[in-house]
PDB file of N, CA and C in Angstrom:
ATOM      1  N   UNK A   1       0.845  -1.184   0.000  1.00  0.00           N
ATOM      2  CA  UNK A   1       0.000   0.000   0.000  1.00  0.00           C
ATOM      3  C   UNK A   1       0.890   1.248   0.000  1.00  0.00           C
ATOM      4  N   UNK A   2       0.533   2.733  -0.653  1.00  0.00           N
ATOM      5  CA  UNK A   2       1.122   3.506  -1.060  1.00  0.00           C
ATOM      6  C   UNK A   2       1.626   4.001   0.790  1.00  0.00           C
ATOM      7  N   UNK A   3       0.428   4.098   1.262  1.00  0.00           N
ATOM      8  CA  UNK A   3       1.094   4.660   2.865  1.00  0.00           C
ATOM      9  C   UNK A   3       1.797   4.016   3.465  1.00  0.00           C
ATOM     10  N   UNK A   4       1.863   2.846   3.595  1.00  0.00           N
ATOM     11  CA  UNK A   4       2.931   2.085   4.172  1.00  0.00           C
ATOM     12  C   UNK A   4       4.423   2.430   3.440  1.00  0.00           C
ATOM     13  N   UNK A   5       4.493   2.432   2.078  1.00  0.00           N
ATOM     14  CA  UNK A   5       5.622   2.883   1.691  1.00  0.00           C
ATOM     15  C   UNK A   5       6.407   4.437   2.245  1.00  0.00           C
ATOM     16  N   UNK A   6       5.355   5.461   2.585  1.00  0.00           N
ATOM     17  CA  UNK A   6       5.848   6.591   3.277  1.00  0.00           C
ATOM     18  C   UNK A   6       5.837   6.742   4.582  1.00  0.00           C
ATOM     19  N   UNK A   7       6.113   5.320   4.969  1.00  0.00           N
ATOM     20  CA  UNK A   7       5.857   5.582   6.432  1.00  0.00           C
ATOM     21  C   UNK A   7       4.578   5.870   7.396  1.00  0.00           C
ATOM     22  N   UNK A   8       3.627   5.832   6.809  1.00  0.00           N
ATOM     23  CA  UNK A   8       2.579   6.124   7.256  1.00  0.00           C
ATOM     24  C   UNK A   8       1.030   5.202   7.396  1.00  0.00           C
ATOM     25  N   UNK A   9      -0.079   5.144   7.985  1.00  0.00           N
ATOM     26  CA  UNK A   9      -1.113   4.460   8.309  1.00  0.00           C
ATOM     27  C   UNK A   9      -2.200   5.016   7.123  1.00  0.00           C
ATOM     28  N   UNK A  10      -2.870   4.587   6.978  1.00  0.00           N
ATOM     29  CA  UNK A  10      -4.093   5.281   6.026  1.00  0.00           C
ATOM     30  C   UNK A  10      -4.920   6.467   6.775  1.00  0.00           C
ATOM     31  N   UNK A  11      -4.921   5.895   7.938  1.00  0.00           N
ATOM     32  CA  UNK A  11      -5.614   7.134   8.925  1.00  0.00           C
ATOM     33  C   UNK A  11      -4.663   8.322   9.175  1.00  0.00           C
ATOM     34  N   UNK A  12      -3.019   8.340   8.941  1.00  0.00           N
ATOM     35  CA  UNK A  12      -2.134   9.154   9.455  1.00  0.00           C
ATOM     36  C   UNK A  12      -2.599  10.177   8.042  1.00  0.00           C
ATOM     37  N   UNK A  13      -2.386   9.243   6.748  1.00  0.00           N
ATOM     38  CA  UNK A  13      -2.357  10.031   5.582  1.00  0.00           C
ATOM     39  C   UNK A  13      -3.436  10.941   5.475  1.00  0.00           C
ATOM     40  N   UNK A  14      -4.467  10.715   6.154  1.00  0.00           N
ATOM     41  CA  UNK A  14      -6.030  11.294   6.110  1.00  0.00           C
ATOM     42  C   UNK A  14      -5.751  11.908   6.614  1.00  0.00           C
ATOM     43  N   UNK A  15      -5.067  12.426   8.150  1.00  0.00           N
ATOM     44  CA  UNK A  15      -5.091  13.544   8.746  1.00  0.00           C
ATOM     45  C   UNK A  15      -3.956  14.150   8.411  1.00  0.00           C
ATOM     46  N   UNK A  16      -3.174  13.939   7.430  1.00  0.00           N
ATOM     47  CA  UNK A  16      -1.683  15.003   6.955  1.00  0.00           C
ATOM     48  C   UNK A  16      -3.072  15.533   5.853  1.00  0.00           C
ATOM     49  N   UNK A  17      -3.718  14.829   4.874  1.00  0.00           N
ATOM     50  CA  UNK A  17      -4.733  15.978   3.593  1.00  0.00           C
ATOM     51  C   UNK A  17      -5.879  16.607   4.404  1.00  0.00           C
ATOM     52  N   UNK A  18      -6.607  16.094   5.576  1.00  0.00           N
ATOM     53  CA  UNK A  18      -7.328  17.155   6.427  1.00  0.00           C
ATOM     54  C   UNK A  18      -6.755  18.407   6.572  1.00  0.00           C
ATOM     55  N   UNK A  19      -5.439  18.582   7.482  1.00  0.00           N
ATOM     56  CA  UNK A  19      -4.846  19.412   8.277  1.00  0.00           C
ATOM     57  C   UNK A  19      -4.235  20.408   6.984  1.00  0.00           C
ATOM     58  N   UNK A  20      -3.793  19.922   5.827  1.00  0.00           N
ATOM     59  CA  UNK A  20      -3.392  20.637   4.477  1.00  0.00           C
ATOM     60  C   UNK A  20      -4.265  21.080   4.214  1.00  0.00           C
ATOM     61  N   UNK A  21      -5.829  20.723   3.885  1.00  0.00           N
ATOM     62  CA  UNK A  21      -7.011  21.228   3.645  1.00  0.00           C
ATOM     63  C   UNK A  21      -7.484  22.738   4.687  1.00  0.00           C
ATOM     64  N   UNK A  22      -7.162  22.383   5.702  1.00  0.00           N
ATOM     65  CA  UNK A  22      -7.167  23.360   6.627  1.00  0.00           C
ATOM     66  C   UNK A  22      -6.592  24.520   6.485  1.00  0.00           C
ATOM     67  N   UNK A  23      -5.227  24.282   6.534  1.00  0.00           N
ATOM     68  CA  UNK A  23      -4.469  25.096   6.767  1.00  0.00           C
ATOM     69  C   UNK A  23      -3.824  26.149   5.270  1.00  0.00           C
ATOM     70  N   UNK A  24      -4.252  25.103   4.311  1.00  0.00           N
ATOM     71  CA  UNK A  24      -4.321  26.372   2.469  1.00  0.00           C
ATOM     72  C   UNK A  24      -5.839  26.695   2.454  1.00  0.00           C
ATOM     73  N   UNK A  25      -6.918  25.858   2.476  1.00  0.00           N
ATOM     74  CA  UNK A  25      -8.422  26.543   2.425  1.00  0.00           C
ATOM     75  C   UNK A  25      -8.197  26.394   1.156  1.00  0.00           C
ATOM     76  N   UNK A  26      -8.118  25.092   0.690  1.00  0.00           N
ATOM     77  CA  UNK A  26      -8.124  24.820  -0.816  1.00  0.00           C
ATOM     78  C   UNK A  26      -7.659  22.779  -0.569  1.00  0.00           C
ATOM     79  N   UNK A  27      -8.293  22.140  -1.785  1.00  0.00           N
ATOM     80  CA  UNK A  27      -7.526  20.785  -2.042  1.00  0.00           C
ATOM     81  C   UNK A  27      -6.371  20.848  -2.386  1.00  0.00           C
ATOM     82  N   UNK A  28      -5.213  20.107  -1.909  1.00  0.00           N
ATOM     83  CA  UNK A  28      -4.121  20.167  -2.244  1.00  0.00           C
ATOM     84  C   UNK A  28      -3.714  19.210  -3.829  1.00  0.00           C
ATOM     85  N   UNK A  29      -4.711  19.047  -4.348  1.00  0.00           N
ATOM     86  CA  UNK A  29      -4.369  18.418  -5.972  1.00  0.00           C
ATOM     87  C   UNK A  29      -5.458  18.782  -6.812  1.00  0.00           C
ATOM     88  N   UNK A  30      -5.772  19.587  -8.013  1.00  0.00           N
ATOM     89  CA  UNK A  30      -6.447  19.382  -8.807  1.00  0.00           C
ATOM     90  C   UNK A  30      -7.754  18.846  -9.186  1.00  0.00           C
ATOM     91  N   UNK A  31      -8.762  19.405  -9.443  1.00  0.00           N
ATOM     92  CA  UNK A  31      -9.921  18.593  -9.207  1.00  0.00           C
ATOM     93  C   UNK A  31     -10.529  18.834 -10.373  1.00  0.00           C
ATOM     94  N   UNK A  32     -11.318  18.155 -11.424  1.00  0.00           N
ATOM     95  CA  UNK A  32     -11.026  18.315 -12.547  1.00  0.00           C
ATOM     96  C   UNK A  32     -12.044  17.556 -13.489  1.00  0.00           C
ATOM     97  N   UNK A  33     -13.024  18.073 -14.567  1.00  0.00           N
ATOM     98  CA  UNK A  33     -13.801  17.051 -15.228  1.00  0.00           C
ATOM     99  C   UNK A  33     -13.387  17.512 -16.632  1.00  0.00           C
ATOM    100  N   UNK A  34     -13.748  16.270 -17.418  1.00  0.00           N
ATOM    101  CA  UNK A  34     -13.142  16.523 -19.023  1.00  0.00           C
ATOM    102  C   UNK A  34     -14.506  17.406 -19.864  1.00  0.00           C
ATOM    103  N   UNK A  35     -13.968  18.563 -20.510  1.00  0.00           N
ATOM    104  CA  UNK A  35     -14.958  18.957 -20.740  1.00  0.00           C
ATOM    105  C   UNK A  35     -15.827  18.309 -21.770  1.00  0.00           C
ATOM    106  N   UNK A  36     -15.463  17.473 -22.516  1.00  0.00           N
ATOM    107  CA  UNK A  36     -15.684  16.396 -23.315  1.00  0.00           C
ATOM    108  C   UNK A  36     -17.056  15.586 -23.132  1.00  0.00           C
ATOM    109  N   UNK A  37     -16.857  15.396 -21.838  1.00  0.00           N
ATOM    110  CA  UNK A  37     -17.202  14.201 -21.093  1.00  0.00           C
ATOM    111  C   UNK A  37     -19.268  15.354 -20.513  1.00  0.00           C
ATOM    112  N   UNK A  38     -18.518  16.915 -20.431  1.00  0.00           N
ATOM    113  CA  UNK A  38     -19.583  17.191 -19.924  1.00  0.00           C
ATOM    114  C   UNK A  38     -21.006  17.489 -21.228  1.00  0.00           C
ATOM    115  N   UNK A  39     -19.948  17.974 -21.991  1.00  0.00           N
ATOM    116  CA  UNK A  39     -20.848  18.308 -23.371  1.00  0.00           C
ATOM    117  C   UNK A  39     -21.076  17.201 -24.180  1.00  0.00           C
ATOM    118  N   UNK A  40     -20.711  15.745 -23.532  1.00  0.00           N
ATOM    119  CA  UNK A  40     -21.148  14.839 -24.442  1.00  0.00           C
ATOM    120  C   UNK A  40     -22.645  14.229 -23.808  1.00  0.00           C
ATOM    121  N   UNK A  41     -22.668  14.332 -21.976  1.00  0.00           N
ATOM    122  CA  UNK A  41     -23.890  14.594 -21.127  1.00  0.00           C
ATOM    123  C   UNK A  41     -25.160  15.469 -21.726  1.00  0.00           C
ATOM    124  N   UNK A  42     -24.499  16.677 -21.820  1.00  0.00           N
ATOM    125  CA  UNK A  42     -25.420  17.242 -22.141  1.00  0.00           C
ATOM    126  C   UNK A  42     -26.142  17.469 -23.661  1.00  0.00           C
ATOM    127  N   UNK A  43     -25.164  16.666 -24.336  1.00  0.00           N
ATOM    128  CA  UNK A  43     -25.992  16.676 -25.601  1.00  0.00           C
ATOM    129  C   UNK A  43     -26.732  15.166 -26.016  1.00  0.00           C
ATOM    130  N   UNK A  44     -26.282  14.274 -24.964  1.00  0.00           N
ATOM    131  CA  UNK A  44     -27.276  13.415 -25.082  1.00  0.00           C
ATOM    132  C   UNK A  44     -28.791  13.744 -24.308  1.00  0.00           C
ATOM    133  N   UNK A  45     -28.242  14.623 -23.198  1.00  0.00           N
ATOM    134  CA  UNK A  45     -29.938  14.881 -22.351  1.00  0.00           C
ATOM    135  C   UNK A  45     -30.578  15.655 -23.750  1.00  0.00           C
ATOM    136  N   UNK A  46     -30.319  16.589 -24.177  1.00  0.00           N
ATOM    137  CA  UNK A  46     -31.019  17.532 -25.124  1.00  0.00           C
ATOM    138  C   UNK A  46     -31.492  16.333 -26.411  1.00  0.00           C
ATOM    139  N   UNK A  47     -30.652  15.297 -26.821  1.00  0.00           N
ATOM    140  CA  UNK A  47     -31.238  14.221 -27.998  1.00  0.00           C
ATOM    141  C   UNK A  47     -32.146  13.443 -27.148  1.00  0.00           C
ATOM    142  N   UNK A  48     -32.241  13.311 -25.977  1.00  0.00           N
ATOM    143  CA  UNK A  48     -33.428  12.195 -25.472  1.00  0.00           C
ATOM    144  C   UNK A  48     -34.299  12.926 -25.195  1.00  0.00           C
ATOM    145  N   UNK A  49     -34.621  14.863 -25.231  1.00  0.00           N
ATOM    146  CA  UNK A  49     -35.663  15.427 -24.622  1.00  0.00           C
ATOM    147  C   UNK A  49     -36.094  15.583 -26.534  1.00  0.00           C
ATOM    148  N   UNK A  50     -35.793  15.859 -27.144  1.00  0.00           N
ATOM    149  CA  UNK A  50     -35.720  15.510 -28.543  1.00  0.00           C
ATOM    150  C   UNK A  50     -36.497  14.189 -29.047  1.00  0.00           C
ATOM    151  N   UNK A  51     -36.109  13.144 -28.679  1.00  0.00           N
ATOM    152  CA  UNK A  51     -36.553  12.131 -28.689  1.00  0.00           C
ATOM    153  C   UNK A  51     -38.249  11.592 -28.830  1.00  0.00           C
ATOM    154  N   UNK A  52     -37.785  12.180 -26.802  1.00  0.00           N
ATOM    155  CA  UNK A  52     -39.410  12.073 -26.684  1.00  0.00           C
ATOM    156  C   UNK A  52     -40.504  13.299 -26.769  1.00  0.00           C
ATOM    157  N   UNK A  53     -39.598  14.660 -27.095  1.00  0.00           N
ATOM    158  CA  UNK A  53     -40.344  15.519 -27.814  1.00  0.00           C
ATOM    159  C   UNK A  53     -41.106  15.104 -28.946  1.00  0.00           C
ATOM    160  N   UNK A  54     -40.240  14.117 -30.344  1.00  0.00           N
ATOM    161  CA  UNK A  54     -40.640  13.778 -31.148  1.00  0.00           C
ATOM    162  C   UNK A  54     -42.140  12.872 -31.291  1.00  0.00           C
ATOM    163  N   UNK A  55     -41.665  11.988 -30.131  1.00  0.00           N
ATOM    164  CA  UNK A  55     -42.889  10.712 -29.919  1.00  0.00           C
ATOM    165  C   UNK A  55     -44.009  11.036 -29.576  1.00  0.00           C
ATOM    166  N   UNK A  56     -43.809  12.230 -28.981  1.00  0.00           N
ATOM    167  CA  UNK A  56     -45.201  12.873 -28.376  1.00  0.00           C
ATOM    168  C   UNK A  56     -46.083  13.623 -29.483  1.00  0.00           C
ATOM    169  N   UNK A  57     -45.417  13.847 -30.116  1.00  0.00           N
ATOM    170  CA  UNK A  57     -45.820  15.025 -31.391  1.00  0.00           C
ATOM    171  C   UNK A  57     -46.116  14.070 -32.890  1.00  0.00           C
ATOM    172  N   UNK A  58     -46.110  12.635 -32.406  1.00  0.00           N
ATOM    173  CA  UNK A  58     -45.627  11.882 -33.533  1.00  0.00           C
ATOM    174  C   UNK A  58     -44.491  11.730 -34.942  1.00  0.00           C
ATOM    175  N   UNK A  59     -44.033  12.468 -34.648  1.00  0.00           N
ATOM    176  CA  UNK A  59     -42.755  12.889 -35.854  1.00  0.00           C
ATOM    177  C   UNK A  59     -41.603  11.373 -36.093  1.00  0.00           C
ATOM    178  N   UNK A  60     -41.834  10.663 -35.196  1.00  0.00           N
ATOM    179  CA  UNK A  60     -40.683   9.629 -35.180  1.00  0.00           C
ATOM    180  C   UNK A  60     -40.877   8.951 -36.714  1.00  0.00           C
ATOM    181  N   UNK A  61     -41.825   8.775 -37.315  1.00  0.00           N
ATOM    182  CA  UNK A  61     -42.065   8.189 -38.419  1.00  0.00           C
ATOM    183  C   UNK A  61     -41.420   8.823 -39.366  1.00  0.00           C
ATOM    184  N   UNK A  62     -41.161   9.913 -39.567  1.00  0.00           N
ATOM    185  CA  UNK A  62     -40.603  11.045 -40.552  1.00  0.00           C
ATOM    186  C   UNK A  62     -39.344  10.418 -41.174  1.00  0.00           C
ATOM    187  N   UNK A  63     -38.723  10.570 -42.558  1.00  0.00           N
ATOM    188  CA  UNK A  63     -38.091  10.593 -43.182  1.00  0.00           C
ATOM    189  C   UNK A  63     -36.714  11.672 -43.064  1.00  0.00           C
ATOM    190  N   UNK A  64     -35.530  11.483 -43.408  1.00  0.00           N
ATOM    191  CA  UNK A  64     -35.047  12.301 -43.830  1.00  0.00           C
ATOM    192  C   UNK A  64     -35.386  13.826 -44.710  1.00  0.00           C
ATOM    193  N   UNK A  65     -36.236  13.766 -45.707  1.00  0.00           N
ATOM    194  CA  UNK A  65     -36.272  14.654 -46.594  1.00  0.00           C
ATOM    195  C   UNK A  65     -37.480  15.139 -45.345  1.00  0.00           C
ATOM    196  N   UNK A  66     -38.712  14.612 -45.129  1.00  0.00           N
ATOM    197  CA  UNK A  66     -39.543  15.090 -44.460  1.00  0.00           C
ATOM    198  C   UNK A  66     -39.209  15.689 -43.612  1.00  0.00           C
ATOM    199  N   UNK A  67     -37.918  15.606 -42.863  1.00  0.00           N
ATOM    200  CA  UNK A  67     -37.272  16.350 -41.546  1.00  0.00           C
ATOM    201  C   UNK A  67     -36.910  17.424 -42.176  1.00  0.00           C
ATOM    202  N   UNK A  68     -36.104  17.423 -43.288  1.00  0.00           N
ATOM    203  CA  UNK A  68     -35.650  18.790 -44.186  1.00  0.00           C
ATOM    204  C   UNK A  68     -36.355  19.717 -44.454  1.00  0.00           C
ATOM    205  N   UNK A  69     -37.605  19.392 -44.754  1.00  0.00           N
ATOM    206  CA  UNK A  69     -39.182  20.302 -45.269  1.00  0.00           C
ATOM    207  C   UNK A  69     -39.423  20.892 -44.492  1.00  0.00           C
ATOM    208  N   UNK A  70     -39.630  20.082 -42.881  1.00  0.00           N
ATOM    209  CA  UNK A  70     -39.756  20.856 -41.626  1.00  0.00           C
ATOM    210  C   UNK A  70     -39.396  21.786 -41.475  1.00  0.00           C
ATOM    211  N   UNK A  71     -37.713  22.157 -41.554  1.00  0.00           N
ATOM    212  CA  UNK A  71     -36.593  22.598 -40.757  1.00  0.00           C
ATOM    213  C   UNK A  71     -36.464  23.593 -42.414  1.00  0.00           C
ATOM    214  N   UNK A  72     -36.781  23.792 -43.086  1.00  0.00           N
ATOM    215  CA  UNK A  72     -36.962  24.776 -43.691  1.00  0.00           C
ATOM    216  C   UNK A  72     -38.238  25.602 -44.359  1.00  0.00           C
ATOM    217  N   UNK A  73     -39.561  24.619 -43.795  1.00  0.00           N
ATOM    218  CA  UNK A  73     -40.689  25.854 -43.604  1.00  0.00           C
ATOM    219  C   UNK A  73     -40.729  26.611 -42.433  1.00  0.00           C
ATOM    220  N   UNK A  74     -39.506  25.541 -41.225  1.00  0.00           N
ATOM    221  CA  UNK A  74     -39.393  26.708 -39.964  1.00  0.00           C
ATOM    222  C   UNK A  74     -38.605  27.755 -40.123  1.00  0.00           C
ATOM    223  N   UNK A  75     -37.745  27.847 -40.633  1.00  0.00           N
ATOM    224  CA  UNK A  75     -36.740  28.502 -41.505  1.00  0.00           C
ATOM    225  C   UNK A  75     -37.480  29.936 -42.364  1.00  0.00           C
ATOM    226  N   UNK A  76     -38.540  29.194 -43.209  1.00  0.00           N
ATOM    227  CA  UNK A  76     -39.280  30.821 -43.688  1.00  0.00           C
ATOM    228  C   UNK A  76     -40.284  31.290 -42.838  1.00  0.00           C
ATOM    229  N   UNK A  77     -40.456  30.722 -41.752  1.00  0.00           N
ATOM    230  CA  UNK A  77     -41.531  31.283 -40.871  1.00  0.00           C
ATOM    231  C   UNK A  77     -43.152  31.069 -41.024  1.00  0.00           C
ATOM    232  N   UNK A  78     -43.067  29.552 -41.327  1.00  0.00           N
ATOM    233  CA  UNK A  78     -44.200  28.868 -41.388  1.00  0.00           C
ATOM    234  C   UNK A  78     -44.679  28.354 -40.481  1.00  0.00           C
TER     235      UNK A  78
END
């Protein structure tokens, strides 16, 4: 185990990153999400509200070209 290699207990190591926590008023390493990871979240929530936006409205049946027609009579303000 990594604490045993520094001389230390798992409980010792906990209270050396408590007392560091304390005493900067900050984590002492990096804390960190991929932004990747967040905009790939959120663009699946927005395709599943999409989804079942669609199902509700019946549109799931639609075609390609039929999706196109849509998205450009919304386009002239139809």
């Amino acid at each position: 185990m990594l604490c045993k290699d520094f001389g230390m207990s798992a409980n010792t190591a906990f209270t050396v990153f408590v007392n560091s926590v304390i005493r900067n008023q900050s984590i002492p390493f990096a804390i960190s999400t991929k932004e990747e990871d967040t905009v790939t979240v959120r663009g699946m929530r927005a395709f599943e509200a999409l989804r079942k936006n669609a199902k509700k409205s019946g549109a799931t049946g639609m075609s390609l070209k039929d999706i196109n027609k849509e998205i450009k009579a919304a386009r002239e303000g139809r």
